[in-house]
Structure formats: structure tokens, C-alpha cells
Protein backbone atom coordinates (compact mmCIF):
# COMPACT_ATOMS: atom_id res chain seq x y z
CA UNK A 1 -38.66 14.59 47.72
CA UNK A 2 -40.25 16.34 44.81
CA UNK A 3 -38.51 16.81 41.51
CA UNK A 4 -38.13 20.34 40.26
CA UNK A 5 -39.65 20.45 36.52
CA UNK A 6 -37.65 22.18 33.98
CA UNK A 7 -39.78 26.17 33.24
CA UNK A 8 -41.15 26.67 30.17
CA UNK A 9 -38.34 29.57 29.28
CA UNK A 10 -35.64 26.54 30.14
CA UNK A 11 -37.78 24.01 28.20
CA UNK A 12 -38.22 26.72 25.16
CA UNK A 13 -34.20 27.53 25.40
CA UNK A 14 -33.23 23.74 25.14
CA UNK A 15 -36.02 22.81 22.46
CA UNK A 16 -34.28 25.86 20.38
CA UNK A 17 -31.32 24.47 20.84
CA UNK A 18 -31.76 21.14 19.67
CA UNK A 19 -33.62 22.37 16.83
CA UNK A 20 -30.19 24.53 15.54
CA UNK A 21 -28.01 21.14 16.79
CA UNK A 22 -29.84 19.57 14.11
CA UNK A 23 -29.61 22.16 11.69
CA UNK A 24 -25.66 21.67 11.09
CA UNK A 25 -24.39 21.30 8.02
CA UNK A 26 -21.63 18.64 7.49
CA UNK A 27 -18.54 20.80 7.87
CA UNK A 28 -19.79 23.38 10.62
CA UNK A 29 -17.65 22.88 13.99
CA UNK A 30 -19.68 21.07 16.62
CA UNK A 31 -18.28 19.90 20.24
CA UNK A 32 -17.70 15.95 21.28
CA UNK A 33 -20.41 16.17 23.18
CA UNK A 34 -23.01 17.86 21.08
CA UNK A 35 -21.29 15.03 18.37
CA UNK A 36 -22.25 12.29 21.12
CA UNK A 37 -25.45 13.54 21.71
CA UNK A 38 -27.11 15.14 18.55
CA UNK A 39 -25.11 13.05 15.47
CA UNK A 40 -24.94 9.66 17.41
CA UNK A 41 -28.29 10.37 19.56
CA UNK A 42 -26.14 9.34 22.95
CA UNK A 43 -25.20 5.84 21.30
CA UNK A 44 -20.86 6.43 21.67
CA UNK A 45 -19.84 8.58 24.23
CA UNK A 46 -17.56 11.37 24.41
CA UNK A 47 -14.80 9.19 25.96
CA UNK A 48 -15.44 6.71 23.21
CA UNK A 49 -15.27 9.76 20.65
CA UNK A 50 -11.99 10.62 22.24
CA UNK A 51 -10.31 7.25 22.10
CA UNK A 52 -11.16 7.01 18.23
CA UNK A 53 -9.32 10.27 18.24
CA UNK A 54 -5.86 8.78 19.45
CA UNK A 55 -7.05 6.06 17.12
CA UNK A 56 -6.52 8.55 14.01
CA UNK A 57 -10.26 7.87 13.43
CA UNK A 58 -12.06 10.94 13.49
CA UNK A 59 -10.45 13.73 12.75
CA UNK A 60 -10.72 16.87 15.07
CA UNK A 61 -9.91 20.50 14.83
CA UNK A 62 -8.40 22.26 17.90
CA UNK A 63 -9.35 25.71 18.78
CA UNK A 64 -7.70 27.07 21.77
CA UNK A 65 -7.85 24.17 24.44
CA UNK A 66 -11.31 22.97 22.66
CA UNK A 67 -11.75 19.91 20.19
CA UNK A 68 -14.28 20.35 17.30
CA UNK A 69 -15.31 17.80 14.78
CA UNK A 70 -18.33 17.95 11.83
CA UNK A 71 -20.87 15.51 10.70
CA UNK A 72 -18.79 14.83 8.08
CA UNK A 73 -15.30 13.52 9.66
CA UNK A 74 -17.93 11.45 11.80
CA UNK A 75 -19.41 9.85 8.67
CA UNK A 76 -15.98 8.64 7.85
CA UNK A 77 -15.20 7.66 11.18
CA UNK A 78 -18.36 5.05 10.82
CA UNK A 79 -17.33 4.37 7.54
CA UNK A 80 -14.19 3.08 9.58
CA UNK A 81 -16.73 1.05 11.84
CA UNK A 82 -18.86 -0.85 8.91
CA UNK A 83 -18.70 -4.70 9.48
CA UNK A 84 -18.62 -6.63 6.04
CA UNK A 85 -22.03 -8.69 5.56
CA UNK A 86 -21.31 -12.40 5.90
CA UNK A 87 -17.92 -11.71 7.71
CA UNK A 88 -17.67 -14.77 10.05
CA UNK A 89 -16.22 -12.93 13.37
CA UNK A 90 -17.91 -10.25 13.00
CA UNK A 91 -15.85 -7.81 11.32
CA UNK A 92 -13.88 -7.56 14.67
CA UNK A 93 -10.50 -7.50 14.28
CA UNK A 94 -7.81 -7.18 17.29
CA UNK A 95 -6.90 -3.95 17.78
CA UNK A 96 -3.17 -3.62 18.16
CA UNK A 97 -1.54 -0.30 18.75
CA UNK A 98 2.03 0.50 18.67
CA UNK A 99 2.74 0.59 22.06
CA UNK A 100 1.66 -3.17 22.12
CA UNK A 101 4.03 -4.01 19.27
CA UNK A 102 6.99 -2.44 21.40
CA UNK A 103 5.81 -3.86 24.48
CA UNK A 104 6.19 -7.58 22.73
CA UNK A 105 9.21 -7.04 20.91
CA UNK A 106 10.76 -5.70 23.67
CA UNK A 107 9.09 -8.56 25.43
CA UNK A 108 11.26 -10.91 22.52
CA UNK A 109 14.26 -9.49 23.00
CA UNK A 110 14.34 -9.54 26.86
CA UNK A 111 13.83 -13.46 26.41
CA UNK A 112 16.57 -13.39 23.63
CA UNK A 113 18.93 -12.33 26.30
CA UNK A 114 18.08 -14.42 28.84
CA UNK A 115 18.64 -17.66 26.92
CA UNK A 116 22.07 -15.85 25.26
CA UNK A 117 22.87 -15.60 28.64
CA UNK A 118 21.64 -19.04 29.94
CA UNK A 119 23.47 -20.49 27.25
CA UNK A 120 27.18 -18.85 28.25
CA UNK A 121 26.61 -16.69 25.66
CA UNK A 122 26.81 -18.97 23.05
């Protein structure tokens, strides 16, 4: 099995490329994945980038059926992320969403019921 080597035209094309990926200025458009890979060298992924997104950390733009974000909403986004030095856990607090504040109080109430209903209602 021999591995088939990039050409020099493909090699040339994708060094170019990089080259203007790193050329971006903080509010020009880039892609999640170009974000992943160029901004955060590979070190979050696109899922990851997405999931910040439903977060409200890192603010997109839409344009057609595309998301965009810039260097810059991603600086805020790890701004987001900084641990306090000396913090004793870490800096990692629980991360609660509002679905999993419904889900217990609805949790509460079913229980509420059950003993209102245990107890005759009393």
C-alpha cells in the first residue's frame, strides 16, 4: 500500500491558503472550521465551537445556511474560558442550562404531588 503524496501545485495551493488564513483581521468572516483549525491550531473542535454557540458564547453571524465568526468574538469567547489563578477547583463551575432547571423543578413538583396525594390531600 503506498501513500499518494500531496503535488507540488496541491502543496503550493494549501501553503497559500494558510498563509491568507493567517492573514485575517479580527472582524473578517471566517468558517468554524477554518476558526478550529487556523485561530485555535485544531485545539477545540468545530462541534465544541458549536456547543459554545447554543451556550451564547461566541457569537456567530449567519449567511444563508452558513455560520461565520471572527478572531475577535473568539477572543471573547476565551475570555469566557479564563480560570482565576489560585481558584481552588479549578475555575470549573457546573454548567447548568435551562432545560436542567425545568427538568428539576418539574422533577419537585411531580414529588409535591405525590406526597399531596399520599397524604389524602392534606
Amino acid at each position: 500500500m503506498s501513500i499518494e503524496m500531496p503535488s507540488d501545485e496541491s502543496a503550493l495551493l494549501t501553503r497559500e491558503r494558510l498563509r491568507r488564513l493567517q492573514d485575517i483581521q479580527d472582524d473578517d468572516p471566517i468558517t468554524l472550521s477554518e476558526a478550529s483549525e487556523i485561530v485555535l491550531r485544531g485545539a477545540v473542535s468545530v462541534a465544541t465551537l458549536r456547543a459554545e454557540i447554543r451556550r451564547g458564547n461566541l457569537a456567530v453571524e449567519r449567511i444563508g445556511k452558513n455560520l461565520f465568526t471572527t478572531r475577535a468574538y473568539i477572543k471573547q469567547m476565551r475570555a469566557r474560558w479564563l480560570v482565576p489563578a489560585g481558584s481552588q477547583d479549578g475555575g470549573i463551575e457546573p454548567c447548568v442550562t435551562e432545560a436542567d432547571e425545568l427538568a428539576a423543578l418539574k422533577a419537585a413538583t411531580r414529588n409535591l404531588l405525590k406526597k399531596r396525594c399520599s397524604n389524602g390531600g392534606k
